[in-house]
Protein backbone atom coordinates (compact mmCIF):
# COMPACT_ATOMS: atom_id res chain seq x y z
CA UNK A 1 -4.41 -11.80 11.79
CA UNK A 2 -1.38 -12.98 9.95
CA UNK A 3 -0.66 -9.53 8.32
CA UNK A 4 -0.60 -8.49 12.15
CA UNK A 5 1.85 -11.52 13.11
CA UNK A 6 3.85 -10.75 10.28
CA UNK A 7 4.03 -6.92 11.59
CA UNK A 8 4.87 -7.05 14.78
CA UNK A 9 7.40 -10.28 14.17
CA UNK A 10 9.03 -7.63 11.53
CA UNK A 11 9.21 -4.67 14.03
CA UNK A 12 10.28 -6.57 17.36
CA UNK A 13 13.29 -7.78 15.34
CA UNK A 14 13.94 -4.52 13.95
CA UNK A 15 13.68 -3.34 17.70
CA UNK A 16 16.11 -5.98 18.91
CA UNK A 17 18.90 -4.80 15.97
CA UNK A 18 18.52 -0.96 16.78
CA UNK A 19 18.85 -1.81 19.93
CA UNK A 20 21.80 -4.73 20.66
CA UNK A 21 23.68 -3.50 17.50
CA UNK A 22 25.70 -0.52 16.18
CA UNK A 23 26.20 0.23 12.36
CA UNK A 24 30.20 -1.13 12.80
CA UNK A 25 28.72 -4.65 14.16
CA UNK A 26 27.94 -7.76 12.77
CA UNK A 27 27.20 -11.60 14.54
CA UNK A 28 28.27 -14.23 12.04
CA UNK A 29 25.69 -16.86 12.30
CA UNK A 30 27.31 -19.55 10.04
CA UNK A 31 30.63 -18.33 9.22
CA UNK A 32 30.67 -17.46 5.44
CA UNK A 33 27.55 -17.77 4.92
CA UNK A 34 24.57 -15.63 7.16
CA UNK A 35 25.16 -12.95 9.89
CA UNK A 36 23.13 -10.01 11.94
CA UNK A 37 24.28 -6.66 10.53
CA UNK A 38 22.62 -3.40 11.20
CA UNK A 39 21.86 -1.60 7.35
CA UNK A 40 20.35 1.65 7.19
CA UNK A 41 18.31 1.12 3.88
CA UNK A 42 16.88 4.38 2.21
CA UNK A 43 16.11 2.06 -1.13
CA UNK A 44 13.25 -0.61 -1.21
CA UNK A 45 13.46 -4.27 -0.92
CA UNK A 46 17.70 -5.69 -0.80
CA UNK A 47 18.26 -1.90 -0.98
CA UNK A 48 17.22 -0.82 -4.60
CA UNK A 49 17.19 2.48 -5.09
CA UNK A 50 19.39 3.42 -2.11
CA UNK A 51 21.65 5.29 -3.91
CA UNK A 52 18.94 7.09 -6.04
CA UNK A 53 19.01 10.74 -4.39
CA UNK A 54 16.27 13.25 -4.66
CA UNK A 55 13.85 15.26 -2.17
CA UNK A 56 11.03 13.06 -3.82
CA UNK A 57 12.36 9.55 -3.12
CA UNK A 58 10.51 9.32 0.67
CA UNK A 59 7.31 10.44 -0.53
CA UNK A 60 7.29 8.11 -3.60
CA UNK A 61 8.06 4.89 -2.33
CA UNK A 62 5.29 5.94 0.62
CA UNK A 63 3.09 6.52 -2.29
CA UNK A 64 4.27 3.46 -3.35
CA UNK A 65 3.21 1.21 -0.41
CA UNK A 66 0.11 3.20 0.06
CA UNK A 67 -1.17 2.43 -3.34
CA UNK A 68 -0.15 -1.32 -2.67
CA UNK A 69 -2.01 -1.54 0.62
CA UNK A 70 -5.53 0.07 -1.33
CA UNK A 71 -5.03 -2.21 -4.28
CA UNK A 72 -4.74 -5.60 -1.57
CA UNK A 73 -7.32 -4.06 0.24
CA UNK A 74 -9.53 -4.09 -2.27
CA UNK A 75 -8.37 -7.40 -3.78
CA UNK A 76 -8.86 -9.06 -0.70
CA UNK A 77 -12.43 -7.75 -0.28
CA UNK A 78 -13.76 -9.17 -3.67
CA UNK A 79 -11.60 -12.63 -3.10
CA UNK A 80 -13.68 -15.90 -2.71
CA UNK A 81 -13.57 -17.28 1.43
CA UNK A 82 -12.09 -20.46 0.06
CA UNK A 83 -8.76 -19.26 -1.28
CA UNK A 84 -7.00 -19.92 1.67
CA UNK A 85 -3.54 -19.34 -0.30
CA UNK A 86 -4.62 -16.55 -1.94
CA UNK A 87 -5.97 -14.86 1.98
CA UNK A 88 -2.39 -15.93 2.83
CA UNK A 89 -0.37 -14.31 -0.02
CA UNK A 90 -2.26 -10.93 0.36
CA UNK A 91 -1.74 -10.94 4.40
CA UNK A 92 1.48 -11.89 4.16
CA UNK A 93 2.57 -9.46 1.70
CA UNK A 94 0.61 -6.81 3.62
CA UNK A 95 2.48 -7.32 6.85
CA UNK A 96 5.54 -6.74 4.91
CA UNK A 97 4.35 -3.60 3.01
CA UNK A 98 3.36 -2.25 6.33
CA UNK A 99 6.29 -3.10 8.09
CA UNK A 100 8.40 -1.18 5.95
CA UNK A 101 5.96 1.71 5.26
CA UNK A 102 5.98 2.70 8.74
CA UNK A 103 9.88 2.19 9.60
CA UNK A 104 10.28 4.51 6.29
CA UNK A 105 7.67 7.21 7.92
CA UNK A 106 8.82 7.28 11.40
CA UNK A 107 13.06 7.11 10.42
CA UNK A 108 13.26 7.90 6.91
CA UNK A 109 14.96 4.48 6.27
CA UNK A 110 14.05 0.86 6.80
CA UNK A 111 16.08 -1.49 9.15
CA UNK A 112 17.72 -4.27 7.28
CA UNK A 113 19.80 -7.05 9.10
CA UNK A 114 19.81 -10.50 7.40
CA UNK A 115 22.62 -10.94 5.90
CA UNK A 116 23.44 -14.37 3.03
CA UNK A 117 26.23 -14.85 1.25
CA UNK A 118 29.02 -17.48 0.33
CA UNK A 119 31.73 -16.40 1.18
CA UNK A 120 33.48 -13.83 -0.39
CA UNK A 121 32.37 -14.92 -4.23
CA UNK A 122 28.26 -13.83 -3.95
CA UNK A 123 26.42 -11.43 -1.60
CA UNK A 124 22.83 -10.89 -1.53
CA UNK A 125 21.74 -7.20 -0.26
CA UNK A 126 20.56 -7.27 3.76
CA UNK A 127 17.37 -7.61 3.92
CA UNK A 128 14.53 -8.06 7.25
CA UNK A 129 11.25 -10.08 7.62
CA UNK A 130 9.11 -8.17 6.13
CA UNK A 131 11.03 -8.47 3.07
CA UNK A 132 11.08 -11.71 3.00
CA UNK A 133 7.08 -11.61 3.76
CA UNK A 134 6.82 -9.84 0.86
CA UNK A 135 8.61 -12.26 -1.07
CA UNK A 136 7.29 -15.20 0.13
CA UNK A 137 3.59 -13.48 -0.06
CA UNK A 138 4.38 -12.57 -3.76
CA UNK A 139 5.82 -16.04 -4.52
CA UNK A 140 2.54 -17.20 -2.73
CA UNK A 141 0.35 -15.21 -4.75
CA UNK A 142 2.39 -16.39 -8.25
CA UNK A 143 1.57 -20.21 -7.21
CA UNK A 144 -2.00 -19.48 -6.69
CA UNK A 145 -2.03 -18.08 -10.19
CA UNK A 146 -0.61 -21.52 -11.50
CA UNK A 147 -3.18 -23.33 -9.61
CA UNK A 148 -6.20 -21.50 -9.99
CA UNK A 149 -6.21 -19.45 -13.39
CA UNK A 150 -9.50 -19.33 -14.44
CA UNK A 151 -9.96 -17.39 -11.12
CA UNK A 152 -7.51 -14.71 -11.74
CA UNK A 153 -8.87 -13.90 -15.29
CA UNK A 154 -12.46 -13.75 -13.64
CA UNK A 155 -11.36 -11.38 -11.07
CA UNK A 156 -9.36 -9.61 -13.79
CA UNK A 157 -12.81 -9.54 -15.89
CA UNK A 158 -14.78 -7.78 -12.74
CA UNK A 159 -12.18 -5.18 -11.79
């Protein structure tokens, strides 16, 4: 259910930027530091890979989420019920991995319009939600680890 929140919340916002914005736009939000921008991204997460040009690139990085959607698939159906984190950090991350996936199939790019930076000294790439789901899943996932490792090498041990 989350991984579906986390979809949709991703895809209704990317709706709402292809549809109030133009690629010349932007909304400051708090002057100098966050504003709405509308980024074609043909990279991965804060744009990597962008610039990278080859008739591959599309069909990689939808290998790419593909493979990552199997491998939480099948994570999450050998987890234990009680690792409510862990159930978190996978569904989380999944909404984000689908999120993308599917902008990336359907318009050969992925919708990026969150904007942070201080003013005109640092600037971190646009990003969207399910970026940051995927962040916040992975960082999620990494603080489970801390908490539960004897868990992790047991799973690591039946895979």
């Amino acid at each position: 259910m989350l991984s579906v929140f986390v979809f949709i919340l991703d895809h209704l916002t990317k709706w709402l930027i292809n549809s109030l914005m133009d690629l010349t736009r932007y909304i400051d939000v708090i002057p100098g530091y966050a504003r709405i921008s509308y980024v074609r991204n043909s990279g991965v997460a804060f744009g990597l890979f962008a610039d990278f040009q080859s008739q591959w690139k599309p069909y990689v990085l939808a290998g790419m989420a593909v493979v990552a959607v199997i491998v939480i698939l099948i994570y999450s159906a050998r987890m234990p019920s009680d690792r409510t984190l862990l159930q978190a950090a996978l569904a989380v991350t999944l909404g984000g991995i689908l999120g993308n996936f599917t902008d990336r199939v359907v318009h050969g790019y992925v919708v990026d319009f969150i904007e942070l930076h201080i003013q005109d000294t640092f600037h971190w790439p646009t990003f969207n939600i399910a970026d940051s789901a995927i962040t916040i899943g992975i960082a999620m996932l990494l603080l489970d680890t801390i908490r539960n490792p004897e868990s992790h090498r047991q799973q690591k041990e039946m895979a």
